[in-house]
Protein backbone atom coordinates (compact mmCIF):
# COMPACT_ATOMS: atom_id res chain seq x y z
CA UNK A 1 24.17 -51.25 -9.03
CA UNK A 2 26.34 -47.84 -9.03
CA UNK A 3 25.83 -47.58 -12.44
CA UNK A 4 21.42 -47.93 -12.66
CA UNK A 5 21.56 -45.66 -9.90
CA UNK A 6 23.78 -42.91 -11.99
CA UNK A 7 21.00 -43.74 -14.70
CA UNK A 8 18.75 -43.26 -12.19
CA UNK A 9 19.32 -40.03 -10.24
CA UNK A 10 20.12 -38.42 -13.61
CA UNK A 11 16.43 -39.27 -14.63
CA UNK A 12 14.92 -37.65 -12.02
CA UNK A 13 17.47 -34.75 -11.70
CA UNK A 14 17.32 -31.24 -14.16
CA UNK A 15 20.64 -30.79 -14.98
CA UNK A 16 20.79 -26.33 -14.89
CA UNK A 17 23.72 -24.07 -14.79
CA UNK A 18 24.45 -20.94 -16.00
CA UNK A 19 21.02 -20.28 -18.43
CA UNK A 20 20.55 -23.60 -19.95
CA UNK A 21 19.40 -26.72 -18.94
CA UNK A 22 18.54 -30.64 -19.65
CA UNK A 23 16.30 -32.86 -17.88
CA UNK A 24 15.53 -36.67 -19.16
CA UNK A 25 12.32 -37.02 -21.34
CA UNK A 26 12.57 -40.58 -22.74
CA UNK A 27 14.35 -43.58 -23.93
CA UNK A 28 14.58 -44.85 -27.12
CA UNK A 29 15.63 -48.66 -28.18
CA UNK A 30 16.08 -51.37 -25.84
CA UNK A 31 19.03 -51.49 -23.74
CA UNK A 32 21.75 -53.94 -24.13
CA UNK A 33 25.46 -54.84 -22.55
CA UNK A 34 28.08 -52.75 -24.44
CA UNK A 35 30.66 -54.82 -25.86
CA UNK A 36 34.44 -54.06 -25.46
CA UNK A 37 35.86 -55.47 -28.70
CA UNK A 38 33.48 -53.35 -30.83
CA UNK A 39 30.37 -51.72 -30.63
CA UNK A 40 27.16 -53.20 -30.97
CA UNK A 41 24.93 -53.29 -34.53
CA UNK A 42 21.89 -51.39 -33.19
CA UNK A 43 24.31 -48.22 -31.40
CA UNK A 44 23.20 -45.02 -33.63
CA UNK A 45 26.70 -43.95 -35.17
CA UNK A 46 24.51 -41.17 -37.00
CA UNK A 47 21.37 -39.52 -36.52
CA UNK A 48 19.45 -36.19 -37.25
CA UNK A 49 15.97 -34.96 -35.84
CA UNK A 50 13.68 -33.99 -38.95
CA UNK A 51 12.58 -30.57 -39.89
CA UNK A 52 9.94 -30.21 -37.42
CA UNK A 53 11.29 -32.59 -34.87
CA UNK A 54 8.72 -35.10 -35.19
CA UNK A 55 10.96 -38.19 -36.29
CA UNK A 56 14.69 -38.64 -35.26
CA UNK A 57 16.95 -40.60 -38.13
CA UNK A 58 19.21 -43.09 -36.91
CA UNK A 59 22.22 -45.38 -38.19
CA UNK A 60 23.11 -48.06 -36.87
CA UNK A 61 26.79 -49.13 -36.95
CA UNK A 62 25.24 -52.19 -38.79
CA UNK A 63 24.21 -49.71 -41.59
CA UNK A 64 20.34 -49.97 -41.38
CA UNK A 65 18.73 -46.68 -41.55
CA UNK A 66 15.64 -46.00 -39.35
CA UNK A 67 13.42 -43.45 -38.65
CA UNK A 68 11.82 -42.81 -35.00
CA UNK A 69 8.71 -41.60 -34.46
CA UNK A 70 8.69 -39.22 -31.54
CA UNK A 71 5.54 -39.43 -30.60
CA UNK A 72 4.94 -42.90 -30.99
CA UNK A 73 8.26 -44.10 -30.22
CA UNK A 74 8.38 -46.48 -32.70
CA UNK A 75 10.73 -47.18 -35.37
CA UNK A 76 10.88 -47.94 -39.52
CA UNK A 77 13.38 -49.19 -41.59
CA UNK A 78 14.32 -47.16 -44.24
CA UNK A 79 14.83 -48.07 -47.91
CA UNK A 80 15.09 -51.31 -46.29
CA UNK A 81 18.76 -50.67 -46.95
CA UNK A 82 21.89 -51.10 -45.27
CA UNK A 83 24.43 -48.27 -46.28
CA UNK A 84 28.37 -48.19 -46.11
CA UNK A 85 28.55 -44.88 -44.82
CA UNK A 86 25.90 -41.98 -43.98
CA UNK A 87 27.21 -38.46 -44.98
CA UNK A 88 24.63 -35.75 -44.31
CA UNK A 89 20.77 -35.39 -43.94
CA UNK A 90 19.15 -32.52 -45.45
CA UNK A 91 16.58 -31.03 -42.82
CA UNK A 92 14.77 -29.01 -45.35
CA UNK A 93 14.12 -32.01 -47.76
CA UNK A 94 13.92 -34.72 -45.68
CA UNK A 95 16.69 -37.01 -47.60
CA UNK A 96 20.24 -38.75 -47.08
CA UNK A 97 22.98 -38.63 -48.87
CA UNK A 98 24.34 -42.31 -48.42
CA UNK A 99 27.24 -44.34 -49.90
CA UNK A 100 25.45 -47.68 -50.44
CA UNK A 101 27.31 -50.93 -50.13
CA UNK A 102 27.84 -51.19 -53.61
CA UNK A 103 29.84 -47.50 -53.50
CA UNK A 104 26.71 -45.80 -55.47
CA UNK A 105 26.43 -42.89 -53.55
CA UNK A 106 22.63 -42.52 -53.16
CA UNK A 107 20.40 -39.44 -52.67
CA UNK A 108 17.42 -41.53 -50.39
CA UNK A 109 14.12 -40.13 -49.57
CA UNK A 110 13.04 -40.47 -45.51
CA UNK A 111 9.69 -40.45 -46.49
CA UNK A 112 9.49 -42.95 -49.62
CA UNK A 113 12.44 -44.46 -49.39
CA UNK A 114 13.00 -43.74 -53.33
CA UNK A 115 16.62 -43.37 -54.34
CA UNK A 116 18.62 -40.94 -56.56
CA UNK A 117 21.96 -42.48 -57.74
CA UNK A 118 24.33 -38.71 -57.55
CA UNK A 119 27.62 -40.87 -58.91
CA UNK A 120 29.34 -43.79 -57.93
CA UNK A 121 33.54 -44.59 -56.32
CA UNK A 122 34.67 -45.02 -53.25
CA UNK A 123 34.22 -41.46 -51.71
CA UNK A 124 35.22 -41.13 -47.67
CA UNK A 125 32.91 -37.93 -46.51
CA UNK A 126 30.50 -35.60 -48.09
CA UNK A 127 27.65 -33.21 -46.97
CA UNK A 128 24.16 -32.38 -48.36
CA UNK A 129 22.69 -28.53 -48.29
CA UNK A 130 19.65 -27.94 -45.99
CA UNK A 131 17.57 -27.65 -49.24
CA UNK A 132 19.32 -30.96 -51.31
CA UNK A 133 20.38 -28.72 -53.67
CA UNK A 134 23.86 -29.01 -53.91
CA UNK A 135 26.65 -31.78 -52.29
CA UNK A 136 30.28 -31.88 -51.31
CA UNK A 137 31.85 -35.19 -51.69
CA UNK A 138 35.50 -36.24 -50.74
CA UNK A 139 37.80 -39.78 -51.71
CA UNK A 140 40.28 -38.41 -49.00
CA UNK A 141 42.64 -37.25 -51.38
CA UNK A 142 43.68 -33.67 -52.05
CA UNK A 143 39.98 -32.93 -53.71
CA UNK A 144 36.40 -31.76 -52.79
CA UNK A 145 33.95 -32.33 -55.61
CA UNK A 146 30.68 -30.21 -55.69
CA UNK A 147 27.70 -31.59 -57.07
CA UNK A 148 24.39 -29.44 -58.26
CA UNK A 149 21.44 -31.42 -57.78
CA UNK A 150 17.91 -30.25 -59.47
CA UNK A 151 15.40 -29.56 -56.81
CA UNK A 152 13.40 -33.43 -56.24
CA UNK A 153 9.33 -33.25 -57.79
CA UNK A 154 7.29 -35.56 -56.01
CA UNK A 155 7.55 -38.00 -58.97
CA UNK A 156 10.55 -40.50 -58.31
CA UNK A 157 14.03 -39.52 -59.84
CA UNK A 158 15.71 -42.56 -61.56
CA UNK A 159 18.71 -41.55 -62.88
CA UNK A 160 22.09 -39.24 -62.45
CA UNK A 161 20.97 -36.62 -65.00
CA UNK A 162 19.60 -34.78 -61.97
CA UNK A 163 22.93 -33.85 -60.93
CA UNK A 164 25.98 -32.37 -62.42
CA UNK A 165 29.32 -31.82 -60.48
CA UNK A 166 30.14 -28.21 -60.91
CA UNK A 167 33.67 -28.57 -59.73
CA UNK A 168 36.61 -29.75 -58.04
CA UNK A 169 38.37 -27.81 -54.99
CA UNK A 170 41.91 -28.37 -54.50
CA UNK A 171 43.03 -28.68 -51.27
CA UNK A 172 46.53 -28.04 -49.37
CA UNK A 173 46.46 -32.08 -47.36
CA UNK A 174 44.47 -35.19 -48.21
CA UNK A 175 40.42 -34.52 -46.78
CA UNK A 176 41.23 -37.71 -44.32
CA UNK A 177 39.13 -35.76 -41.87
CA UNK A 178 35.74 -34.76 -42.63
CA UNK A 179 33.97 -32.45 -45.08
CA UNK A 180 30.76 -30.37 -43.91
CA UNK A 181 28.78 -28.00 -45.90
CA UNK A 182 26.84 -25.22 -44.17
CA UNK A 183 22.75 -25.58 -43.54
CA UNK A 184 22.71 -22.68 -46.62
CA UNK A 185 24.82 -23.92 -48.54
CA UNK A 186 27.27 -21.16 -48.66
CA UNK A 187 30.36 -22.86 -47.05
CA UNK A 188 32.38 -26.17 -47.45
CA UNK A 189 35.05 -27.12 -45.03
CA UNK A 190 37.49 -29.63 -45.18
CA UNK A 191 39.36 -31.02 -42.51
CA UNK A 192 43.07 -32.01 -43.66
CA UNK A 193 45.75 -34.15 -42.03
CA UNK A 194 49.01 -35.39 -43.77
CA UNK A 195 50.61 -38.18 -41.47
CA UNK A 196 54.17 -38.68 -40.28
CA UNK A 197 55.92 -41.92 -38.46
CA UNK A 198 56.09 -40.88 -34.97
CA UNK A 199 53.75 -37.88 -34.72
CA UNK A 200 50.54 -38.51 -35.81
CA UNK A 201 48.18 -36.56 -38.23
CA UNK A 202 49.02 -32.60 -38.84
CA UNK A 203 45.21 -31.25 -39.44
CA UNK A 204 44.37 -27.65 -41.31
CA UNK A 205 40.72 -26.91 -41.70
CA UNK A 206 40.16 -25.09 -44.85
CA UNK A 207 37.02 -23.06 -45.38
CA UNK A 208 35.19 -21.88 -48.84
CA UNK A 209 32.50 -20.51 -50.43
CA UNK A 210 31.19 -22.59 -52.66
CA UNK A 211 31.11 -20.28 -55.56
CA UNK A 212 34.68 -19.81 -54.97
CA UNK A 213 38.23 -21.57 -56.11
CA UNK A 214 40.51 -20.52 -53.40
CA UNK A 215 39.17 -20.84 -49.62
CA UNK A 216 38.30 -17.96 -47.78
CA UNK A 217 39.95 -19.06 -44.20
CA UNK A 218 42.71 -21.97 -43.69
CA UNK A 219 42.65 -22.71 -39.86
CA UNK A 220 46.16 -24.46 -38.51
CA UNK A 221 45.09 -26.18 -35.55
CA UNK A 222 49.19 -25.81 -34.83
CA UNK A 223 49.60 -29.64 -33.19
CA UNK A 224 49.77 -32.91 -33.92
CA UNK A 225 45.92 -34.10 -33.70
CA UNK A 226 43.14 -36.42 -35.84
CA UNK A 227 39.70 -35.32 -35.85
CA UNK A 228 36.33 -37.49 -35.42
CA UNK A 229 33.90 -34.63 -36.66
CA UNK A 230 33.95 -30.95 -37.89
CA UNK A 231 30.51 -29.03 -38.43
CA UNK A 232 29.57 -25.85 -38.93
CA UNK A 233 27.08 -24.04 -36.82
CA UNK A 234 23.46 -23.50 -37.74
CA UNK A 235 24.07 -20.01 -38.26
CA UNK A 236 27.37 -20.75 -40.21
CA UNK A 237 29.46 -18.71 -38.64
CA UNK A 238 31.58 -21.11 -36.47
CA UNK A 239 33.30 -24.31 -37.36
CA UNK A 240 33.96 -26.81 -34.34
CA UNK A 241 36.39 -30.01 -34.29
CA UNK A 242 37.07 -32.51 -32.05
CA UNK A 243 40.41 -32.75 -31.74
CA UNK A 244 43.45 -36.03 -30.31
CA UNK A 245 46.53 -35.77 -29.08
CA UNK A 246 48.68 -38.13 -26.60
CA UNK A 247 45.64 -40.10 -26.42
CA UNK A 248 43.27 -37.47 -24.64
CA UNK A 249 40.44 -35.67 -26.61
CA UNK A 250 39.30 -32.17 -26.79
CA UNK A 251 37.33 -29.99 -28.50
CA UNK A 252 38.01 -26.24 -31.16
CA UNK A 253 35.48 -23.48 -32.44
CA UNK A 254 36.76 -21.14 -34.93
CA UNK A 255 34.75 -17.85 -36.20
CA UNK A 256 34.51 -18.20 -39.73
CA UNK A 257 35.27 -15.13 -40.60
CA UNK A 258 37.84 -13.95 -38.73
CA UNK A 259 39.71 -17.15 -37.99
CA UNK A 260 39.27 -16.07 -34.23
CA UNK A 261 39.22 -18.93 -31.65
CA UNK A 262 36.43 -18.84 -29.83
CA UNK A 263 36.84 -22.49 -27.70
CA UNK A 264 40.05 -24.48 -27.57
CA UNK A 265 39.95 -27.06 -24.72
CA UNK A 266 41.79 -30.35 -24.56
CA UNK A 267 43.39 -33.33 -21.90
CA UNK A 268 40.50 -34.58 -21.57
CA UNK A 269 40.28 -37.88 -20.10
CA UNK A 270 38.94 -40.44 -23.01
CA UNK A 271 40.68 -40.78 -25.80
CA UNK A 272 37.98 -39.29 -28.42
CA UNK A 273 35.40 -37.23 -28.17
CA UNK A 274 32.73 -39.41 -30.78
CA UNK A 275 30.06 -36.43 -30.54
CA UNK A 276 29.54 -32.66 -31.46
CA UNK A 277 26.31 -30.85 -31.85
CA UNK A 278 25.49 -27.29 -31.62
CA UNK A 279 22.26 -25.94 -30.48
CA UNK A 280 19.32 -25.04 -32.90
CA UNK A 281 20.68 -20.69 -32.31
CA UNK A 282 24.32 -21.42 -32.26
CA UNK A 283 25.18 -20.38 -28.59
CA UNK A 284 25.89 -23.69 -27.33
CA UNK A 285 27.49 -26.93 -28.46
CA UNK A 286 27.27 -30.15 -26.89
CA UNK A 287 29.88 -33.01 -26.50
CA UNK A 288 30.00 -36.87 -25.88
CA UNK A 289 32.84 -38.69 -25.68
CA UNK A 290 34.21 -42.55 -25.12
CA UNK A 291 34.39 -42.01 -21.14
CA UNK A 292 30.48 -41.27 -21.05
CA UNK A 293 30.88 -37.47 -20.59
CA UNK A 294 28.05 -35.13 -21.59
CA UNK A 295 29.15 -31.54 -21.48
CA UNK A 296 27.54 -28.66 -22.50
CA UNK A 297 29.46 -25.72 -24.08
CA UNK A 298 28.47 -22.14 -23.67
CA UNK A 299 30.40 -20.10 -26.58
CA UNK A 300 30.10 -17.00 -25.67
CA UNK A 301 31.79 -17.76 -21.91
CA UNK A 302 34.40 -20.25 -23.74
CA UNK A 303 33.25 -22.72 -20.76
CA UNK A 304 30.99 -26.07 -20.01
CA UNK A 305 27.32 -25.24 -18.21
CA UNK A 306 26.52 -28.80 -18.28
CA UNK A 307 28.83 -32.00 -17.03
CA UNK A 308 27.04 -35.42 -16.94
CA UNK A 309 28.18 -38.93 -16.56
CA UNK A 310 26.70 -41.84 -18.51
CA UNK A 311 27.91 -45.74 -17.93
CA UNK A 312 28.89 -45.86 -21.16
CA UNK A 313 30.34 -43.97 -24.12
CA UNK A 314 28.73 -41.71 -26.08
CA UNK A 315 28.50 -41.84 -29.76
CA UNK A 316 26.61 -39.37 -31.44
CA UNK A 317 24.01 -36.10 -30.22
CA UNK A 318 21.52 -34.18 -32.38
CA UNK A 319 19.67 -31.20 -30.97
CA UNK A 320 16.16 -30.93 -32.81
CA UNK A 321 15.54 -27.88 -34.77
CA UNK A 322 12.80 -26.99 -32.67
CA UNK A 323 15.50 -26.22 -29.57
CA UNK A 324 13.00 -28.68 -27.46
CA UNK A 325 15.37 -31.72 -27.42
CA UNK A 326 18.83 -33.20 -27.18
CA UNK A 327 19.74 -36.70 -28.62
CA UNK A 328 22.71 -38.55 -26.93
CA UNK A 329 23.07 -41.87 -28.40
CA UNK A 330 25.09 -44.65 -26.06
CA UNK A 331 26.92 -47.83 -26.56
CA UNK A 332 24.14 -49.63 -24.68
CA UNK A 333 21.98 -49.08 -28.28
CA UNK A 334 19.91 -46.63 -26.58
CA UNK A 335 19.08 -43.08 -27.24
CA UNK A 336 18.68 -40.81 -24.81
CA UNK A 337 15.98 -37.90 -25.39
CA UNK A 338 16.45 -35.23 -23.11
CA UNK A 339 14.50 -31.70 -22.85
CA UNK A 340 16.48 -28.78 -23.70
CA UNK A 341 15.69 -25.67 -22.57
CA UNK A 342 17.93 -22.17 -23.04
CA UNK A 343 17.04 -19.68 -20.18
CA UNK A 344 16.04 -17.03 -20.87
């Protein structure tokens, strides 16, 4: 009862401080009892609003790949596919870069559900350029590969020989973190962690451009910490982790270019912090973590606007490019769509 009636109140409630706000728009998926052992098949461990936020891509921690209509509110399978592990979804081309269960890692169409095989091994992260043009792929060892890819034609693409790798980045620690590439393509970071008995992973974040060798910014967090997602802003001029320590989360945001910290908050209560997303203009970045906690990050103050509560944990957020929505996916396999609004 305590619980429908948090649901409730935040339904009918704007959440607004401080020049931003959220109020609850619709639901998505059919809600079901989170398990404790693991989480359920349908809960979106990924998902991305398309270009002009009229579909939201989902995947499930099953590995199916669906696309919601907005509008409509109905959902398609994709590729009728289940993948091993989603890496990126380029906005600008509507397409996934996927590691299939076979370890083919897959360049897959939204639309058509056609497939471009890029290479094949048993890679652990990569990232996919706003345009598809070019890819960053990691095995968690001390290497980044980056792949050119040929712009798609209409026409179906059957083999590789649309892609070359141009080269391989060698980095300080094994990429056991995360690699992200920037919406333009310009940047690749790599989030690195060696790992000692009795302390835990020691993470750098190293930053390049990716027509350069040797990275332009290495960022020692300077503790003991593992790391659930790192992303660059829309803008590309900030880099955000989540970060662990002593089994309480928190979250960082670097400036690119001068290595400047611009948010470094941690203790919080649940042990990690699942979800990162920065707004559409790069002022704000939300959070969701295991304990339910929705929080809103203004940048510029270095503070939260926005604290809400959910039931249940949070696993992933996606703000549509359009600035009009937020995604918060829970453990109950719904998703959340709430109206976004920046004050102006």
């Amino acid at each position: 009862m305590k619980n429908l009636l948090v649901c409730f109140l935040f339904n009918l409630l704007c959440l607004s401080v401080q020049g931003a706000a959220l109020e609850f728009a619709f639901q998505l998926g059919e809600k079901q009892q989170p398990r404790l052992d693991e989480l359920l098949p349908d809960v979106a461990r990924q998902m991305a609003f398309s270009k002009h936020s009229t579909k939201l891509i989902t995947k499930g921690m099953a590995g199916a790949v669906v696309a919601w209509d907005i509008q409509s509110r109905q959902k398609r399978a994709i590729g009728n596919i289940h993948t091993k592990r989603w890496f990126s979804y380029a906005t600008g081309t509507d397409q996934l870069l996927v590691q299939k269960a076979d370890d083919n890692i897959t360049v897959l169409s939204v639309d058509s559900g056609d497939e471009t095989r890029l290479t094949h091994g048993q890679y652990e992260s990569g990232s996919l350029s706003t345009d598809g043009t070019l890819a960053a792929l990691s095995k968690g060892d001390n290497e980044v590969e980056v792949w050119q890819l040929t712009q798609q034609s209409p026409e179906r693409v059957k083999s590789e020989e649309s892609a070359q790798k141009l080269k391989t980045l060698l980095t300080d620690f094994p990429v056991r973190n995360g690699l992200t590439l920037s919406d333009d393509g310009q940047l690749i970071a790599a989030a690195e962690g060696s790992y000692r008995d009795g302390e835990g992973h020691r993470t750098v974040i190293e930053v390049w451009n990716t027509t350069d060798t040797d990275p332009i910014q290495v960022l020692n967090t300077g503790e003991i910490l593992g790391i659930w997602n790192v992303l660059f802003s829309p803008d590309a001029t900030m880099v955000a982790v989540d970060t662990q320590k002593n089994a309480q989360s928190g979250i960082r945001v670097w400036e690119v270019g001068t290595g400047r910290q611009r948010l470094a908050k941690s203790g919080f209560e649940a042990y990690w912090t699942r979800a990162l997303a920065f707004s559409p203009t790069s002022d704000y970045l939300a959070s969701g973590d295991e304990a339910g906690n929705l929080r809103v990050w203004d940048l510029s103050e270095g503070e939260s606007v926005i604290w809400e509560t959910y039931p249940t944990g949070i696993q992933a957020l996606a703000f549509s490019p359009s600035g009009e929505y937020l995604a918060v996916a829970l453990w109950d396999a719904t998703i959340q769509i709430l109206h976004w609004r920046k004050k102006q």
